[in-house]
Protein backbone atom coordinates (compact mmCIF):
# COMPACT_ATOMS: atom_id res chain seq x y z
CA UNK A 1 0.00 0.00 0.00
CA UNK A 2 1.29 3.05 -0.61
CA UNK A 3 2.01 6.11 2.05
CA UNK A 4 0.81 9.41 1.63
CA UNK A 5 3.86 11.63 2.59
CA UNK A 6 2.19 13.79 4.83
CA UNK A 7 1.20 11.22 6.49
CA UNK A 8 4.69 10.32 7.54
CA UNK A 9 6.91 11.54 10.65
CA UNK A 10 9.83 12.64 9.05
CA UNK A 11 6.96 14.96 6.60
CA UNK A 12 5.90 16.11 9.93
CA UNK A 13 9.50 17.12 11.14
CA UNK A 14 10.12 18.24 8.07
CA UNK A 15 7.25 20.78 8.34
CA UNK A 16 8.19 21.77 11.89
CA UNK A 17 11.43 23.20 10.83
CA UNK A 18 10.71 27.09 9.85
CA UNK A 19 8.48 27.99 12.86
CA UNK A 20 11.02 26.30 15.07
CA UNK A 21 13.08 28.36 13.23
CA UNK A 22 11.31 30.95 14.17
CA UNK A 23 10.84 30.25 17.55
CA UNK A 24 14.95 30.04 18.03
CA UNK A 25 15.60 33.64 16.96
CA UNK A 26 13.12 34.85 19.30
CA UNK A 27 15.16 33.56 21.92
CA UNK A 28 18.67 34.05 20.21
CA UNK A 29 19.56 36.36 22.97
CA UNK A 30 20.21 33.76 25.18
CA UNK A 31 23.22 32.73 23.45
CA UNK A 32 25.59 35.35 24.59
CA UNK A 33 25.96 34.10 27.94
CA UNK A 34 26.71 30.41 26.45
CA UNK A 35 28.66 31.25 23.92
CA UNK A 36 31.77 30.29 25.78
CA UNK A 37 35.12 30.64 23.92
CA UNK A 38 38.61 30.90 24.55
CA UNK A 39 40.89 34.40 25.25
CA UNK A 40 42.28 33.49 22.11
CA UNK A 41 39.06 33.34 20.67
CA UNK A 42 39.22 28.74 19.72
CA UNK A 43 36.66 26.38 20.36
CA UNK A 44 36.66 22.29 19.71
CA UNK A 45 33.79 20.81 18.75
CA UNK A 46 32.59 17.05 19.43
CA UNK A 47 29.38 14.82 17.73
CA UNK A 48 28.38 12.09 15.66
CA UNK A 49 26.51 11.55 12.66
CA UNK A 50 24.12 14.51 11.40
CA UNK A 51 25.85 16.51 14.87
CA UNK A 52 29.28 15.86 13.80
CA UNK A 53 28.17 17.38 10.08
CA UNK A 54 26.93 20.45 11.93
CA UNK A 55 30.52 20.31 13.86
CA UNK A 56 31.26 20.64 10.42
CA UNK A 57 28.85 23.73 9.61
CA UNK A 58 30.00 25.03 12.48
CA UNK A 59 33.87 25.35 11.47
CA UNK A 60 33.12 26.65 8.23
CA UNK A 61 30.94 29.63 9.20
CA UNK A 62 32.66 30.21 12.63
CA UNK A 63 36.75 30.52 10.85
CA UNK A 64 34.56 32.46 7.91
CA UNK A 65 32.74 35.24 9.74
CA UNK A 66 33.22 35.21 13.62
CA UNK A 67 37.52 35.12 13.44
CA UNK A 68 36.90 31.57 15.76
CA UNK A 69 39.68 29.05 15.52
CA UNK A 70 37.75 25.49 14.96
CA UNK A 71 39.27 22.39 16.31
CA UNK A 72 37.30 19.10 16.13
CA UNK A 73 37.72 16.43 19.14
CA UNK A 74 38.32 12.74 18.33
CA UNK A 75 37.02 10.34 20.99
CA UNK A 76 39.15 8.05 20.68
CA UNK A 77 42.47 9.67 21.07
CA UNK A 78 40.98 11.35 24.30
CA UNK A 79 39.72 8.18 25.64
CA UNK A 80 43.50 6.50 24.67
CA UNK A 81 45.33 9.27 25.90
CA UNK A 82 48.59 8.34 27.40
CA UNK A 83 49.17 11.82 29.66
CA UNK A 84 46.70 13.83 30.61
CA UNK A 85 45.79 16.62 27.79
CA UNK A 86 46.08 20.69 29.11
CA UNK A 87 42.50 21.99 28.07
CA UNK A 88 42.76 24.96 30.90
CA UNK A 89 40.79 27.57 29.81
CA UNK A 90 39.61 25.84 26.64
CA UNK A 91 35.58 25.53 25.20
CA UNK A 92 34.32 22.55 23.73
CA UNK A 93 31.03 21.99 22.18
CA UNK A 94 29.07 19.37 22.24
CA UNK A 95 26.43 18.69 19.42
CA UNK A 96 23.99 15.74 20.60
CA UNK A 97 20.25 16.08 19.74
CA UNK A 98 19.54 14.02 22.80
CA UNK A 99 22.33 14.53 24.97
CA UNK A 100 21.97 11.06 25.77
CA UNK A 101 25.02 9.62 23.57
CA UNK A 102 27.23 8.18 25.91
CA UNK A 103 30.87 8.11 24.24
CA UNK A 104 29.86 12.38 23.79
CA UNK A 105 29.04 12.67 27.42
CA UNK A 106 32.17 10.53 28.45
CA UNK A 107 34.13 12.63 26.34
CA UNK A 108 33.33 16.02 27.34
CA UNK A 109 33.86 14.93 31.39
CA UNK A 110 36.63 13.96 30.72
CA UNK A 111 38.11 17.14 28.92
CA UNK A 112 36.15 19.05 31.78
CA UNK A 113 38.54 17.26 33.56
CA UNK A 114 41.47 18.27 32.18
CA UNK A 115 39.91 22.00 32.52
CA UNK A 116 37.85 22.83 29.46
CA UNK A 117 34.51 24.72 30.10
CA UNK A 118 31.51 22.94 27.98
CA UNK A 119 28.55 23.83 26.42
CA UNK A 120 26.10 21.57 25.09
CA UNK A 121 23.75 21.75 22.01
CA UNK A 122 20.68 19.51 21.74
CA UNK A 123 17.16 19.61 21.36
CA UNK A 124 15.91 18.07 24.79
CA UNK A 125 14.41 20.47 27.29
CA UNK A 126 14.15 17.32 29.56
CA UNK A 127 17.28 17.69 32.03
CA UNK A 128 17.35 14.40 33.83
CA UNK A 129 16.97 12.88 30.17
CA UNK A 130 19.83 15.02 29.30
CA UNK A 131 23.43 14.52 31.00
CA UNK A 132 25.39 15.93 28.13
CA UNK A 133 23.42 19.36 29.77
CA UNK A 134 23.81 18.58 33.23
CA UNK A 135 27.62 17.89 32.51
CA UNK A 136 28.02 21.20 30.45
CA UNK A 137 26.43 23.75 32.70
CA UNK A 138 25.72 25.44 29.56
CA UNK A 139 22.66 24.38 27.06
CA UNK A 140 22.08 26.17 23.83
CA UNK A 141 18.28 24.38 23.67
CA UNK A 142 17.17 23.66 20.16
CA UNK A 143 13.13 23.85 20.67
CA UNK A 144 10.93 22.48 23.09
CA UNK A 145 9.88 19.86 20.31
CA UNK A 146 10.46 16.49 21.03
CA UNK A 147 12.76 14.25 19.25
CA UNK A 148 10.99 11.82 16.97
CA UNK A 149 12.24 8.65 16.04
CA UNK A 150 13.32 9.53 12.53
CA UNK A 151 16.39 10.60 10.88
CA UNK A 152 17.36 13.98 11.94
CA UNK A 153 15.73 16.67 9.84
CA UNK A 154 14.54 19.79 12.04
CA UNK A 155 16.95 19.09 14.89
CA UNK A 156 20.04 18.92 12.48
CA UNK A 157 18.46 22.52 10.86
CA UNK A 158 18.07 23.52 14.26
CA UNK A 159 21.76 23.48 14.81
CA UNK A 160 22.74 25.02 11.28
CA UNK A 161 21.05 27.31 12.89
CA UNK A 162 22.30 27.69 16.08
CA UNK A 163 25.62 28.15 14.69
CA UNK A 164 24.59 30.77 12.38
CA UNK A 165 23.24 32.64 15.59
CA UNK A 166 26.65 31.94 17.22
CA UNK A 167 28.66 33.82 14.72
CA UNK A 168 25.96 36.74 14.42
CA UNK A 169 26.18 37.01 18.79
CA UNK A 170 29.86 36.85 18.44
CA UNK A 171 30.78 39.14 15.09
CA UNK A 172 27.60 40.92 14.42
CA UNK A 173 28.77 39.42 10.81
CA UNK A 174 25.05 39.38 9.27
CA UNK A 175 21.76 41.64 8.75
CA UNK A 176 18.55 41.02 10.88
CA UNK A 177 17.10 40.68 7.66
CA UNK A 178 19.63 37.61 6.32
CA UNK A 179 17.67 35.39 9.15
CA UNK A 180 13.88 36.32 8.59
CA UNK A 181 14.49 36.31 5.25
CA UNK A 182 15.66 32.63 5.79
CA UNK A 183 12.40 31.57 7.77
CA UNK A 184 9.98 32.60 4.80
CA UNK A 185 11.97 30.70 2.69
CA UNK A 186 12.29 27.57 4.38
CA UNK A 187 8.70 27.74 4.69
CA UNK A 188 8.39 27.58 1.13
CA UNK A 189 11.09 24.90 0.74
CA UNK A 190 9.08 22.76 3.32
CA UNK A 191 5.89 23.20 1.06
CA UNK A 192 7.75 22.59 -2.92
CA UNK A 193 8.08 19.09 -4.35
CA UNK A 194 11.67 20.49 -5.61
CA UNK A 195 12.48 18.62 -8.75
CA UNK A 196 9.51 16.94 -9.25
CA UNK A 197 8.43 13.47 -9.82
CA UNK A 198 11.20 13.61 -12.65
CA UNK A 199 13.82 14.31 -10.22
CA UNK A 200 13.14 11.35 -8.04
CA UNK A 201 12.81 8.75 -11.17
CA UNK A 202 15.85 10.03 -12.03
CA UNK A 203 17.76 9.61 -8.99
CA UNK A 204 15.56 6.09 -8.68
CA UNK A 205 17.27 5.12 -11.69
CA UNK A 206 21.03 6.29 -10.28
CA UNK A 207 23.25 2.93 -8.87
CA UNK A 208 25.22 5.85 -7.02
CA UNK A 209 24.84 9.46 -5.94
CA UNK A 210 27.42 12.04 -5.04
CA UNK A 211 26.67 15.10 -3.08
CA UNK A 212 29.65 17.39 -3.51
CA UNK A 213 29.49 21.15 -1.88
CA UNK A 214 32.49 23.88 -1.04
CA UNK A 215 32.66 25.35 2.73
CA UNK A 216 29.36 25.29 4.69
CA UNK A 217 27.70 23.69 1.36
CA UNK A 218 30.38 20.72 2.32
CA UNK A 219 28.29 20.14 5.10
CA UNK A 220 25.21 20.11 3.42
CA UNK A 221 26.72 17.42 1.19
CA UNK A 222 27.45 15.28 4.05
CA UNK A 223 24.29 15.31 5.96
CA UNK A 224 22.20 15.03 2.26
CA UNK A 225 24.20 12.00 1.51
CA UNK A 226 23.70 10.16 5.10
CA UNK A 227 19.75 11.38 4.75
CA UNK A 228 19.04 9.37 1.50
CA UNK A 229 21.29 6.20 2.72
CA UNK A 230 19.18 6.00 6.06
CA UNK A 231 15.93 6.88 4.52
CA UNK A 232 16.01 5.58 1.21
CA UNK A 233 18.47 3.14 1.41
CA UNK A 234 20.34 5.16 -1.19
CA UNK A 235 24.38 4.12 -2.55
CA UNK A 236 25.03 7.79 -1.61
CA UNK A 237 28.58 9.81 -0.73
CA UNK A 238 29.43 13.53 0.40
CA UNK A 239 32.46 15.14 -0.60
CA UNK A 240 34.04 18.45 -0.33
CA UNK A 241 35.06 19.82 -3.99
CA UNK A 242 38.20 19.31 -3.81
CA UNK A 243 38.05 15.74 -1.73
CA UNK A 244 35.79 15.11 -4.90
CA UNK A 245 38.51 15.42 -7.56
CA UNK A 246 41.25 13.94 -5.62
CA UNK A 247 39.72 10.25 -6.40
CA UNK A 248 36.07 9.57 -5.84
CA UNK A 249 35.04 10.99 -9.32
CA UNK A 250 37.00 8.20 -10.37
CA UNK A 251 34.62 5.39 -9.06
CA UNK A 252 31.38 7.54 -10.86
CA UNK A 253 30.36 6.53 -14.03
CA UNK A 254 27.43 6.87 -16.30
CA UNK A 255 24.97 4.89 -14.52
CA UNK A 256 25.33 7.30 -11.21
CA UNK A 257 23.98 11.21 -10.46
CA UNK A 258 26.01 13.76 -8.73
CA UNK A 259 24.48 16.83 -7.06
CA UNK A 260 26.22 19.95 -7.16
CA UNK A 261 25.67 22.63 -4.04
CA UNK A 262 27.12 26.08 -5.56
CA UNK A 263 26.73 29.29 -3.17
CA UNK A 264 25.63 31.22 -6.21
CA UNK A 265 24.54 31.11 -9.38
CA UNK A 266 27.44 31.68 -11.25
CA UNK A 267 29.85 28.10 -10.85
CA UNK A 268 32.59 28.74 -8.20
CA UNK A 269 35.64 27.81 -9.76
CA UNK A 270 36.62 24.40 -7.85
CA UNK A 271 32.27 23.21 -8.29
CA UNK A 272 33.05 24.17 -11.98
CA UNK A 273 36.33 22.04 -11.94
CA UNK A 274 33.72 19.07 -10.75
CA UNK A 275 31.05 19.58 -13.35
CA UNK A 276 33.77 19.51 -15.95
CA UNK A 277 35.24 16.58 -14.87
CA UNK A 278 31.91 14.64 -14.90
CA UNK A 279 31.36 15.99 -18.10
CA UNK A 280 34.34 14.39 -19.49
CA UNK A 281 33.91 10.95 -17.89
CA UNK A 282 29.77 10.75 -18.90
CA UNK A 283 28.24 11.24 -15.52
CA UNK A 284 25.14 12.66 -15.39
CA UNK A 285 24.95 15.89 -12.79
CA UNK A 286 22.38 17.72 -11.13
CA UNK A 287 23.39 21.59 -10.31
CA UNK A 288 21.30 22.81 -7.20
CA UNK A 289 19.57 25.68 -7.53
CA UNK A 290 21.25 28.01 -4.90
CA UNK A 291 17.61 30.23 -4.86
CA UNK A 292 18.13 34.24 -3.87
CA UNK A 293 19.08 34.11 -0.30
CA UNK A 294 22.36 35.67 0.59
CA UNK A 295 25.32 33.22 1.30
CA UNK A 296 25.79 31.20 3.66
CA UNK A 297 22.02 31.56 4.68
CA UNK A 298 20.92 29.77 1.57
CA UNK A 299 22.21 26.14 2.63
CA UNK A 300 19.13 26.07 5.09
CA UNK A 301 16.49 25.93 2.42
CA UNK A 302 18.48 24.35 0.26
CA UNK A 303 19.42 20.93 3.15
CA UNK A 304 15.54 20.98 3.46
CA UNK A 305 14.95 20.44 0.05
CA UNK A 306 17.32 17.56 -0.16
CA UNK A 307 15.57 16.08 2.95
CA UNK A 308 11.90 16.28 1.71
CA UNK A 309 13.96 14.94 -1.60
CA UNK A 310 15.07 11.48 0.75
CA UNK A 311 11.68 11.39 1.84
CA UNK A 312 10.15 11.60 -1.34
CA UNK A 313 12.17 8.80 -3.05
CA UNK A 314 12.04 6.62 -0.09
CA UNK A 315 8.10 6.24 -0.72
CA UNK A 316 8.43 5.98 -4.27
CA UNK A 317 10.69 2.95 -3.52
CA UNK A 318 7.51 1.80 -1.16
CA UNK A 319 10.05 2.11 1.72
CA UNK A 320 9.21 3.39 5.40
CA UNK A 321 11.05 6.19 6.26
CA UNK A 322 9.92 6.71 9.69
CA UNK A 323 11.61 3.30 10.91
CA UNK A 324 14.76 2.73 8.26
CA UNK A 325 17.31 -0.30 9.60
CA UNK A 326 20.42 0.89 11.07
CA UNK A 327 19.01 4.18 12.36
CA UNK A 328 19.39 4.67 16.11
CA UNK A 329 18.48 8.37 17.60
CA UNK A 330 20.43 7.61 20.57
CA UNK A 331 23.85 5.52 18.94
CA UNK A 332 25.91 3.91 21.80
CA UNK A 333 29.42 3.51 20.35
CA UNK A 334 30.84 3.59 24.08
């Protein structure tokens, strides 16, 4: 039988995202008594899955527009650490959308530890469901909407979000206007069927698809890529441009699609250097539409369409995307 998509969950946190959105900037004030960062003005940053691609977001716009040093913490070498690591006076975030991922929590004590000040980033309110919160001291809180048990979709916007807010509290880098502009159009990315049903035979059709984005457009890459492999059970990669042309267009051929995120209309030289190489090998490519909101803003509407785009071919593959195998919300790789 076939679903109606808006009869799905993941349509339904899909549709949440611009009036949650909305309801973050209302409350954006909050961050600049979280917003902890070093003298030096350096951060490290910690998640997993769609939170370590929003790690990811995070470095891009942070190095780009708030003159923040990025660092990204590895588990594992903290947990094997020989000697004990000097983190006096150093911030590290945590992304978790529950706060409940234990290897995160275990992670951050221990760098609290060793000195470091935390702040945590998730979208539970509930504090005795949330240790990564109670650990931290600080919480940047998402929403107040719960998690449901689909892939990540408003909660990972949520922290694109965040971030963006971050670097506005921190550098007064963008416009008022740059983030309400955003809302109404991620309102009108929730509503399109971007692409069509055309689109979705089409990538139906593809044995692999390549995502391949520059700065915070890498990170949109990422998360679009891990999106259609958990909901649609999709052969699907995310590259940077350059990680792109340094072997993985090799393994694409003509039976395979690759998107192309460019931050404006005209082809950035190193997303044209991609297109051109496709060209020459016979792979068929699919250039994003970047729409007409300022850069880097424009990656919101455009991660939204690529999620209702997941959605959209799981069900024409008569798969359920509210309950794909191999998804955990909470992953315990502690």
């Amino acid at each position: 039988m076939k679903t109606n998509i808006q009869d799905t969950l993941t349509f339904r946190d899909i549709n949440e995202i611009p009036s949650l959105l909305e309801e973050f900037s209302a409350r954006a004030g909050e961050i600049k008594r979280l917003a902890l960062r070093s003298r030096e003005r350096t951060v490290y940053l910690v998640g997993r899955g769609s939170s370590g691609t929003a790690t990811l977001f995070a470095k891009y716009i942070w190095e780009t527009y708030a003159g923040t040093i990025v660092n990204f913490i590895h588990p594992h070498s903290i947990f094997e650490a020989r000697k004990p690591l000097n983190f006096k006076g150093q911030a590290v975030w945590a992304f978790s959308q529950s706060g409940r991922s234990q290897d995160i929590v275990a992670c951050l004590g221990k760098l609290m530890k060793w000195g470091a000040g935390g702040v945590a980033v998730t979208n539970e309110d509930d504090l005795e469901r949330n240790p990564l919160a109670g650990l931290a001291g600080r919480h940047i809180l998402l929403s107040h909407s719960k998690e449901l048990p689909v892939a990540a979709t408003k909660s990972f916007e949520l922290q694109l979000w965040a971030v963006l807010w971050t670097a506005q509290t921190w550098a007064s880098c963008f416009s008022p206007k740059d983030f309400k502009r955003t809302i109404a159009a991620a309102r009108a990315a929730a509503a399109e069927n971007y692409g069509g049903a055309e689109l979705v035979a089409r990538i139906g059709k593809a044995h692999m698809l390549g995502f391949v984005g520059r700065g915070p457009f890498n990170a949109v890459a990422e998360d679009s890529a891990l999106k259609f492999r958990e909901m649609a059970k999709a052969h699907a990669f995310g590259y940077s441009a350059a990680e792109f042309l340094h072997g993985p267009v090799g393994a694409y051929s003509r039976k395979d699609l690759v998107f192309l995120f460019t931050p404006s209309w005209k082809l950035p030289e190193d997303i044209l250097k991609v297109k051109l190489a496709l060209e020459e090998r016979g792979t068929p490519f699919y250039v994003v539409e970047p729409g007409s909101l300022k850069y880097p803003f424009n990656c919101i509407p455009v991660d939204i369409r690529m999620k209702k785009l997941a959605l959209r071919l799981a069900l024409a593959k008569g798969l359920n995307p509210d309950n794909p195998r191999g998804l955990n919300k909470v992953t315990q790789t502690f």
